[in-house]
PDB file of N, CA and C in Angstrom:
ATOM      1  N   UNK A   1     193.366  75.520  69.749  1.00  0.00           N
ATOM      2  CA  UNK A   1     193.712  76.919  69.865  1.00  0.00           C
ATOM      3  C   UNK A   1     193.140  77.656  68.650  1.00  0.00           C
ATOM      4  N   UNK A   2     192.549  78.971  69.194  1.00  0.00           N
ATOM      5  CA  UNK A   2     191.894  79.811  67.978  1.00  0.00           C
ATOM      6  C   UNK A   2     192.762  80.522  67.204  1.00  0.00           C
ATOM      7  N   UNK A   3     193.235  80.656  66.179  1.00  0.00           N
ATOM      8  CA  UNK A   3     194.145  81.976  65.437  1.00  0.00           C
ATOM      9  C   UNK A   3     192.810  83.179  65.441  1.00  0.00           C
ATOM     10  N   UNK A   4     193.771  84.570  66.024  1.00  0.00           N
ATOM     11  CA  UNK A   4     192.768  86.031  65.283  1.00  0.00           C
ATOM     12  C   UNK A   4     193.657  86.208  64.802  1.00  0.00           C
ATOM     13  N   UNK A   5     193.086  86.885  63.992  1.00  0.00           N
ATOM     14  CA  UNK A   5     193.271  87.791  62.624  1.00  0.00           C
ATOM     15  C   UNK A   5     193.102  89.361  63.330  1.00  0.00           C
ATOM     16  N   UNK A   6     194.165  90.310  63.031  1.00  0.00           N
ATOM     17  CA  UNK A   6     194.118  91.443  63.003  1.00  0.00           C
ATOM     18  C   UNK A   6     193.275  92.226  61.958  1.00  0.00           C
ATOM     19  N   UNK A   7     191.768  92.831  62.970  1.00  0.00           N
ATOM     20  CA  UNK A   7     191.189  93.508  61.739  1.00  0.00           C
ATOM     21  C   UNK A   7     191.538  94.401  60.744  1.00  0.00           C
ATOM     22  N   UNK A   8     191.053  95.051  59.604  1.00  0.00           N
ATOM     23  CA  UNK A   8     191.621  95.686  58.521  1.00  0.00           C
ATOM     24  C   UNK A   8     191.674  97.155  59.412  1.00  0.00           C
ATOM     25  N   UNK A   9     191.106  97.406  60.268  1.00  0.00           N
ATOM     26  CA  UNK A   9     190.729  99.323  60.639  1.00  0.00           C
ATOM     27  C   UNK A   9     192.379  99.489  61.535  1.00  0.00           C
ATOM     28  N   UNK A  10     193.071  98.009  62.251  1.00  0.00           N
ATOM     29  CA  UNK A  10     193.949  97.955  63.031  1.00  0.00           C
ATOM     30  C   UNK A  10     195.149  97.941  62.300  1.00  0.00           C
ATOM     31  N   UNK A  11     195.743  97.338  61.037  1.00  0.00           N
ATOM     32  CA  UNK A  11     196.729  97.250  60.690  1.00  0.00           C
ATOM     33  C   UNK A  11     197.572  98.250  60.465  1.00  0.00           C
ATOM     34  N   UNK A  12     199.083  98.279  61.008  1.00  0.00           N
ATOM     35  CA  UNK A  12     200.034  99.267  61.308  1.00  0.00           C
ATOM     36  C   UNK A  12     199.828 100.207  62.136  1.00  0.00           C
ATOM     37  N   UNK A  13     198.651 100.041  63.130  1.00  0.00           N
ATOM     38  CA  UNK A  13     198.471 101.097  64.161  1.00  0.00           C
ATOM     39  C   UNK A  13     199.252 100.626  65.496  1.00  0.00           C
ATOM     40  N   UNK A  14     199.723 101.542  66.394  1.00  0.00           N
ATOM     41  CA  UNK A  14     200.356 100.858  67.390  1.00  0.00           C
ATOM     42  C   UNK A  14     199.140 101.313  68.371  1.00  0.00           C
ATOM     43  N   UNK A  15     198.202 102.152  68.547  1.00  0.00           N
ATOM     44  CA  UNK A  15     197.113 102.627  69.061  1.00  0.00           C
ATOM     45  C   UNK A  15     195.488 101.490  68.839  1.00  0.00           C
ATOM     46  N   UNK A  16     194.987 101.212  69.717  1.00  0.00           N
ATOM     47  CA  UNK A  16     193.613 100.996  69.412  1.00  0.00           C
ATOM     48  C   UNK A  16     192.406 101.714  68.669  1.00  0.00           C
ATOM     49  N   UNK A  17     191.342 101.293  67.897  1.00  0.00           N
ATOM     50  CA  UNK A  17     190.846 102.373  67.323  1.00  0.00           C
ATOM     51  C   UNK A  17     190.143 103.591  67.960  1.00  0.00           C
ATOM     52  N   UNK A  18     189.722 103.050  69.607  1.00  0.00           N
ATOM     53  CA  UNK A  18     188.832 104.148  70.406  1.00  0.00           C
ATOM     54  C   UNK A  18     190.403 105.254  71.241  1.00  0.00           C
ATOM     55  N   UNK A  19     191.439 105.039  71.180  1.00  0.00           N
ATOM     56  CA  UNK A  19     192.303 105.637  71.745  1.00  0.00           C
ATOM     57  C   UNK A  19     193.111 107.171  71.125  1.00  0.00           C
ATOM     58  N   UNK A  20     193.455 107.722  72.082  1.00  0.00           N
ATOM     59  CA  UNK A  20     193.223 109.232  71.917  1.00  0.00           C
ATOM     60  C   UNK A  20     194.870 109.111  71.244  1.00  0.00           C
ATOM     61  N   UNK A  21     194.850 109.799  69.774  1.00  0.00           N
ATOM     62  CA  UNK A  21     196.597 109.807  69.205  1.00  0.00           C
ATOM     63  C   UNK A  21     195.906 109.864  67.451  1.00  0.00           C
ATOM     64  N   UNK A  22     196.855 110.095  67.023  1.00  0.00           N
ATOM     65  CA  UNK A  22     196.789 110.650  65.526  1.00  0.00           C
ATOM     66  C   UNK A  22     196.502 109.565  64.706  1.00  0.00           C
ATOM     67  N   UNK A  23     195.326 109.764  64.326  1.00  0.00           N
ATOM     68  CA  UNK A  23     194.737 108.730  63.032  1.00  0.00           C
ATOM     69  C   UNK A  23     194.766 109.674  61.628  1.00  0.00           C
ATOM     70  N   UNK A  24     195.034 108.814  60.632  1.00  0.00           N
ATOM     71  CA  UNK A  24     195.524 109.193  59.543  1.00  0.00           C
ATOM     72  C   UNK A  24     193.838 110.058  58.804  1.00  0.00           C
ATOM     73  N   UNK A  25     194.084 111.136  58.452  1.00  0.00           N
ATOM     74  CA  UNK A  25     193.089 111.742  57.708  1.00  0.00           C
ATOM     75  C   UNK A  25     191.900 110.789  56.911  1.00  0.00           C
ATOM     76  N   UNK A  26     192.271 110.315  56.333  1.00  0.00           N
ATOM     77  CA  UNK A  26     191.056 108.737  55.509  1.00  0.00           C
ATOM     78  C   UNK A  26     190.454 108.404  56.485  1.00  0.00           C
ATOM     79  N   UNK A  27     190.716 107.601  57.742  1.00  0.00           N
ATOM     80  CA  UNK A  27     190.015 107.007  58.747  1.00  0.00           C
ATOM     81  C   UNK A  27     189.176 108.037  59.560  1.00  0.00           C
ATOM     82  N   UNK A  28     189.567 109.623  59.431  1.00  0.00           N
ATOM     83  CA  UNK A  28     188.688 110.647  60.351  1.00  0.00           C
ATOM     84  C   UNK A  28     187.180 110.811  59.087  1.00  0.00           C
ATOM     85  N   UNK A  29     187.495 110.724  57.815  1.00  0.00           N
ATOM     86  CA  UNK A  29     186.932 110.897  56.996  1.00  0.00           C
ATOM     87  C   UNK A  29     185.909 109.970  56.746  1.00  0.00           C
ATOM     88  N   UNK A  30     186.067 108.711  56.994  1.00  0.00           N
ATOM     89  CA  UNK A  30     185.470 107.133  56.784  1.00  0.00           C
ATOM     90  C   UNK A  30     184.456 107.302  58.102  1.00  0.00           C
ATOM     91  N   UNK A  31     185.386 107.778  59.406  1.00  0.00           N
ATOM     92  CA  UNK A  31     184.424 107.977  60.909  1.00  0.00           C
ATOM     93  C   UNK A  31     183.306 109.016  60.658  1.00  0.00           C
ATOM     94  N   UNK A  32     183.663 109.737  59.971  1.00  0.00           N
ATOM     95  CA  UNK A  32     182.575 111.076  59.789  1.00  0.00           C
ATOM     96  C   UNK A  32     181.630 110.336  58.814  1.00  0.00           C
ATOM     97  N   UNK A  33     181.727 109.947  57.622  1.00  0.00           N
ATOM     98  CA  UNK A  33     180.925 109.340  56.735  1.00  0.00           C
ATOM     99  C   UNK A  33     179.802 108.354  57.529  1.00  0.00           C
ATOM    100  N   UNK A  34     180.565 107.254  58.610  1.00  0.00           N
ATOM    101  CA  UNK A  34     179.967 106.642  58.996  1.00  0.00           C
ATOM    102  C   UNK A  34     179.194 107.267  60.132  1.00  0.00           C
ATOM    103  N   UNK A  35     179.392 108.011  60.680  1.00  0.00           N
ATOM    104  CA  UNK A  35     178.644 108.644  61.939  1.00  0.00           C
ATOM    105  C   UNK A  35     177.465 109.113  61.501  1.00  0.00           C
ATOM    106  N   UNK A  36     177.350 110.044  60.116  1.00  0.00           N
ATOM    107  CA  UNK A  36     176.803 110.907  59.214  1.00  0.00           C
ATOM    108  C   UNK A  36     175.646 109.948  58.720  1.00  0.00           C
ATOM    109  N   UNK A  37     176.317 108.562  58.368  1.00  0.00           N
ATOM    110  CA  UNK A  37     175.050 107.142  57.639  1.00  0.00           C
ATOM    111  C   UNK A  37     174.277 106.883  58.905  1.00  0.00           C
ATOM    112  N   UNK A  38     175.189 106.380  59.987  1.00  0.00           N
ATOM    113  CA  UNK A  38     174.250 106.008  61.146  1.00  0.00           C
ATOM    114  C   UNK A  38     172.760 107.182  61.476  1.00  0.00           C
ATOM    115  N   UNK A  39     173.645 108.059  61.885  1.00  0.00           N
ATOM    116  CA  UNK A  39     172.283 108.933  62.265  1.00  0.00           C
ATOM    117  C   UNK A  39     171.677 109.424  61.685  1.00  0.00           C
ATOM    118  N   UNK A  40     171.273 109.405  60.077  1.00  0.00           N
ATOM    119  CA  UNK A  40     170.647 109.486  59.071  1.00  0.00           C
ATOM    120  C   UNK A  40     169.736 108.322  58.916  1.00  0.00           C
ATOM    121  N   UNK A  41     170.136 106.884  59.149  1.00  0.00           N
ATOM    122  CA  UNK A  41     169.256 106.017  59.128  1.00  0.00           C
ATOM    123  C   UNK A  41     167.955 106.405  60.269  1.00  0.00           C
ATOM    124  N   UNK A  42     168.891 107.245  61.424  1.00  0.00           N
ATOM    125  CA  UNK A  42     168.000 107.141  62.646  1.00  0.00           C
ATOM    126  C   UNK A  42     166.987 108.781  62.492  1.00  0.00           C
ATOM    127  N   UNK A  43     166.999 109.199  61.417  1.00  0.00           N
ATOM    128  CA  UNK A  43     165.878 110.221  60.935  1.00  0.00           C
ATOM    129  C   UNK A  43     167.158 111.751  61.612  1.00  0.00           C
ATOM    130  N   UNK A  44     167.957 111.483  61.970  1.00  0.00           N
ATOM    131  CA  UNK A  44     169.110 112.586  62.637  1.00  0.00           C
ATOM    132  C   UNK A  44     170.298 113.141  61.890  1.00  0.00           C
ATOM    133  N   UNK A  45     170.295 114.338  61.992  1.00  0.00           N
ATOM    134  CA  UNK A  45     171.618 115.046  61.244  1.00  0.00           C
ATOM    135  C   UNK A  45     172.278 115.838  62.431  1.00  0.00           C
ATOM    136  N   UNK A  46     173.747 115.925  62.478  1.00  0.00           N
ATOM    137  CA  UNK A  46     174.653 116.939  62.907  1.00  0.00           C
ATOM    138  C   UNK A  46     174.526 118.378  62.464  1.00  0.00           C
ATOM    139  N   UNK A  47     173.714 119.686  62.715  1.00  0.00           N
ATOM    140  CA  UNK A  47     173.835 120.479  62.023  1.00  0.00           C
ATOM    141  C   UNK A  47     174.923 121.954  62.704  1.00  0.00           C
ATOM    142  N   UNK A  48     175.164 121.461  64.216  1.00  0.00           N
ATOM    143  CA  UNK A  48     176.016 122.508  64.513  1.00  0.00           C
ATOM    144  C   UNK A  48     177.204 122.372  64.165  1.00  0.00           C
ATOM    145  N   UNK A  49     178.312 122.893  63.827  1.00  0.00           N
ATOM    146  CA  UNK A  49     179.302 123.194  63.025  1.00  0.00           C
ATOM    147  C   UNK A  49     180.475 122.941  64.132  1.00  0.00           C
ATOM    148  N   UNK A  50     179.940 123.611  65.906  1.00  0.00           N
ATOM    149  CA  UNK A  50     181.043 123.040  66.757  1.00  0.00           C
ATOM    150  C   UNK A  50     181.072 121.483  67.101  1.00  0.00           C
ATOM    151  N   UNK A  51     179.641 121.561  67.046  1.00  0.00           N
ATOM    152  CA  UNK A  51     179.567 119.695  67.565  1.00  0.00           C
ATOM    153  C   UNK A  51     180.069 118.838  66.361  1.00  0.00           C
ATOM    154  N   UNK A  52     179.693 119.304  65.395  1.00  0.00           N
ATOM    155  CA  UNK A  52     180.799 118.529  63.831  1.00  0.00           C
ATOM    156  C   UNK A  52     181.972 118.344  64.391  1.00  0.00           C
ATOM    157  N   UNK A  53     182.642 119.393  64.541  1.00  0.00           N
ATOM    158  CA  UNK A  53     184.307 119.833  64.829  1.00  0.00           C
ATOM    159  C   UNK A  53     184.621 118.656  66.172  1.00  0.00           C
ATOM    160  N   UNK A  54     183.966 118.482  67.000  1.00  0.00           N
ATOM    161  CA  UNK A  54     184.057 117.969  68.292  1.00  0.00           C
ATOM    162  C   UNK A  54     183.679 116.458  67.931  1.00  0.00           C
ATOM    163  N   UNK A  55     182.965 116.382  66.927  1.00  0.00           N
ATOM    164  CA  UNK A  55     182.986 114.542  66.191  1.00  0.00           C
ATOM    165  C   UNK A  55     184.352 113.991  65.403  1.00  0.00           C
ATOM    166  N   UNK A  56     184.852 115.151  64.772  1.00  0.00           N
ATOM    167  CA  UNK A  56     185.905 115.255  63.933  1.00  0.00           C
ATOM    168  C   UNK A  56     187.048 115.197  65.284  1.00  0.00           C
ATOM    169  N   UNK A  57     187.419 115.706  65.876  1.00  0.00           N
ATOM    170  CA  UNK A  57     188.277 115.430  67.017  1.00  0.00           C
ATOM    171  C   UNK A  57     188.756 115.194  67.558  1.00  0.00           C
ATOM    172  N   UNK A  58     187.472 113.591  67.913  1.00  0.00           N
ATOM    173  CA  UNK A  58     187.321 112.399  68.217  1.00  0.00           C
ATOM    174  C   UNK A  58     187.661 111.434  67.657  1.00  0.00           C
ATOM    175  N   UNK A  59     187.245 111.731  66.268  1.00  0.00           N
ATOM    176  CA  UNK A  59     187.154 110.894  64.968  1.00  0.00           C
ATOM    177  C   UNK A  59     189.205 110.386  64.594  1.00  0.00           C
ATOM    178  N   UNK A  60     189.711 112.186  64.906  1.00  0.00           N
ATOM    179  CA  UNK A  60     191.056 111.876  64.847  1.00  0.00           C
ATOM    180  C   UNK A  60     191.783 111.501  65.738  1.00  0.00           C
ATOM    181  N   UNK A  61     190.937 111.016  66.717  1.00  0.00           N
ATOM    182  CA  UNK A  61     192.234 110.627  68.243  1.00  0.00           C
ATOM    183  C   UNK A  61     192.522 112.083  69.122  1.00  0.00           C
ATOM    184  N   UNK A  62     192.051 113.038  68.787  1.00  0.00           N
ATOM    185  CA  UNK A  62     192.701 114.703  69.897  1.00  0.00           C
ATOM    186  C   UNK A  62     191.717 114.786  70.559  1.00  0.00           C
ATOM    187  N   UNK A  63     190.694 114.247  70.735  1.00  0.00           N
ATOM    188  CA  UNK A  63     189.511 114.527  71.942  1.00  0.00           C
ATOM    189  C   UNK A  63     189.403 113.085  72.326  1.00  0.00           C
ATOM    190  N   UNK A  64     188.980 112.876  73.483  1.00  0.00           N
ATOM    191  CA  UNK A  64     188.013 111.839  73.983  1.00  0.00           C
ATOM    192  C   UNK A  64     186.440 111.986  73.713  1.00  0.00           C
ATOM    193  N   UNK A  65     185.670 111.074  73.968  1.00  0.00           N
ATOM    194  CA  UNK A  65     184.399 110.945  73.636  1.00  0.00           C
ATOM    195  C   UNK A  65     183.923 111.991  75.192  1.00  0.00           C
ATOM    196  N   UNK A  66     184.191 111.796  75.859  1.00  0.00           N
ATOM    197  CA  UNK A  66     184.360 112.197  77.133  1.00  0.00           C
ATOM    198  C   UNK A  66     184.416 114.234  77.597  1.00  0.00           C
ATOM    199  N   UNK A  67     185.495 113.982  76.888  1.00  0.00           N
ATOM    200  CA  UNK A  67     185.674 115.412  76.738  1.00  0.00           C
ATOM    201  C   UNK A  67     185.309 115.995  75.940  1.00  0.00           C
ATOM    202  N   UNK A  68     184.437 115.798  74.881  1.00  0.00           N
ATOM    203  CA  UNK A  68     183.603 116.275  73.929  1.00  0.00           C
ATOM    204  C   UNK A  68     182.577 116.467  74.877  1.00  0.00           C
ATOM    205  N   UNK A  69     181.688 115.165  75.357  1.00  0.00           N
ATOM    206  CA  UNK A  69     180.580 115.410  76.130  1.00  0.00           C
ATOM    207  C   UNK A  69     180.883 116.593  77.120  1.00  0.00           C
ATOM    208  N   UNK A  70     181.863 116.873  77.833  1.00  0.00           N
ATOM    209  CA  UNK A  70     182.013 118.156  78.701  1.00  0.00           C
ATOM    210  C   UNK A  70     181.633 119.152  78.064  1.00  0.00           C
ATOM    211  N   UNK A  71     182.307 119.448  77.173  1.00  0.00           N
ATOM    212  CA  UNK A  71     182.640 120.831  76.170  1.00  0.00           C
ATOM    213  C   UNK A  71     181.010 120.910  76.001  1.00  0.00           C
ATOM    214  N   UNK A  72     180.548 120.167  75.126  1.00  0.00           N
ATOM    215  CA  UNK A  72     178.817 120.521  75.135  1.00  0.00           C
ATOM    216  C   UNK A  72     178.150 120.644  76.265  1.00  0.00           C
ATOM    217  N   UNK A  73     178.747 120.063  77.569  1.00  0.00           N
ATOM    218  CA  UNK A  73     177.349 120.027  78.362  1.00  0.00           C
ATOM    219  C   UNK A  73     178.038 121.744  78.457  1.00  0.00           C
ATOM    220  N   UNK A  74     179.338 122.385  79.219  1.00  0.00           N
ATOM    221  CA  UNK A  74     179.352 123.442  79.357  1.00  0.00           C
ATOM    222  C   UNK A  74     178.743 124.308  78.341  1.00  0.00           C
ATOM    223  N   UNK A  75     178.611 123.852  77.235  1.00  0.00           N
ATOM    224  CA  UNK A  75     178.480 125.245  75.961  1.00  0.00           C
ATOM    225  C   UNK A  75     176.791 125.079  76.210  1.00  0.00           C
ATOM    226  N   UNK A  76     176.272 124.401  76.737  1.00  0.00           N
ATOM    227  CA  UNK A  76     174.813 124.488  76.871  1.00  0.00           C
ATOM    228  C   UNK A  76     174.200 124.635  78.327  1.00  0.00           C
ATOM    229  N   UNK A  77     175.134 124.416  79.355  1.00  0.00           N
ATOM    230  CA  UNK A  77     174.620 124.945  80.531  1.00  0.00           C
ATOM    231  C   UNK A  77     174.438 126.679  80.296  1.00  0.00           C
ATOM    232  N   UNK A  78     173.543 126.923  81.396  1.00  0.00           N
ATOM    233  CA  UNK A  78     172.732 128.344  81.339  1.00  0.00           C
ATOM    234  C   UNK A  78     174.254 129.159  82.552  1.00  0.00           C
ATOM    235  N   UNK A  79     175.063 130.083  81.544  1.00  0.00           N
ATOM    236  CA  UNK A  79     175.460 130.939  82.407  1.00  0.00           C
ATOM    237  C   UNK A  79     175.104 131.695  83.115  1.00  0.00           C
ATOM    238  N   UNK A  80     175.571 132.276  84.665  1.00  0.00           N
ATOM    239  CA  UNK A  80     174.844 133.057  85.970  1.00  0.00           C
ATOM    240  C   UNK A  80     173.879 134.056  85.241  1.00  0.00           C
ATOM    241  N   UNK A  81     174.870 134.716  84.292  1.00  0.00           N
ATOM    242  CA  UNK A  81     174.030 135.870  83.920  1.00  0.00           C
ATOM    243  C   UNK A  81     173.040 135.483  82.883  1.00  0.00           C
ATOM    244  N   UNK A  82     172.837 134.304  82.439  1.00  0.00           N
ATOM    245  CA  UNK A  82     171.670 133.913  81.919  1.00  0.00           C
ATOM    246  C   UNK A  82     170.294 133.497  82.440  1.00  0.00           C
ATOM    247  N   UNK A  83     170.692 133.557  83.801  1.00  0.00           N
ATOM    248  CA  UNK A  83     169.754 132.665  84.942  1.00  0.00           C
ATOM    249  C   UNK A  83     168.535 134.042  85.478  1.00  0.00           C
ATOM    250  N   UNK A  84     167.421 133.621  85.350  1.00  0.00           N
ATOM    251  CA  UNK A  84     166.852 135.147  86.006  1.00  0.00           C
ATOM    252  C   UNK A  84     167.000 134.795  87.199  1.00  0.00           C
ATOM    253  N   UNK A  85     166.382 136.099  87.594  1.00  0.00           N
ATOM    254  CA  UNK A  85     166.836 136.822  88.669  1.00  0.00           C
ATOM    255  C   UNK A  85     165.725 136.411  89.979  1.00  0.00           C
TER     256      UNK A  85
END
């Protein structure tokens, strides 16, 4: 029989780390840092300020990954009255 070990990101959470509920400020901060390294390695920066907010969100458990992706696709679909004529 294998023993696991409860990882360090899990301890005292009653939540999983991808699950939507209140993560403590440090861990939204550590998610942003790390999101921020990743796509920096990949030549990429976050520079809109809502899509930040909508990583941050996530980052704290009040959005889904899911419902972020909505919110952008709507904020970038072409409204009627944007559509010519």
């Amino acid at each position: 029989m294998t023993s696991q070990t409860t990882p360090s990101w899990h301890e005292g959470r009653t939540t999983g780390p991808h699950s939507v509920g209140n993560h403590p400020e440090v861990d939204v901060e550590h998610a942003i840092t790390l999101a921020d390294a990743a796509l920096g390695a990949a030549g990429h920066e976050v520079t809109d300020d809502e899509t930040r907010e909508l990583g941050r969100q996530i980052a704290a458990g009040a959005l889904t990954g899911d419902e972020a992706a909505a919110r952008l696709v709507a904020k970038l679909r072409p409204k009627p009255s944007d559509q010519p004529s």
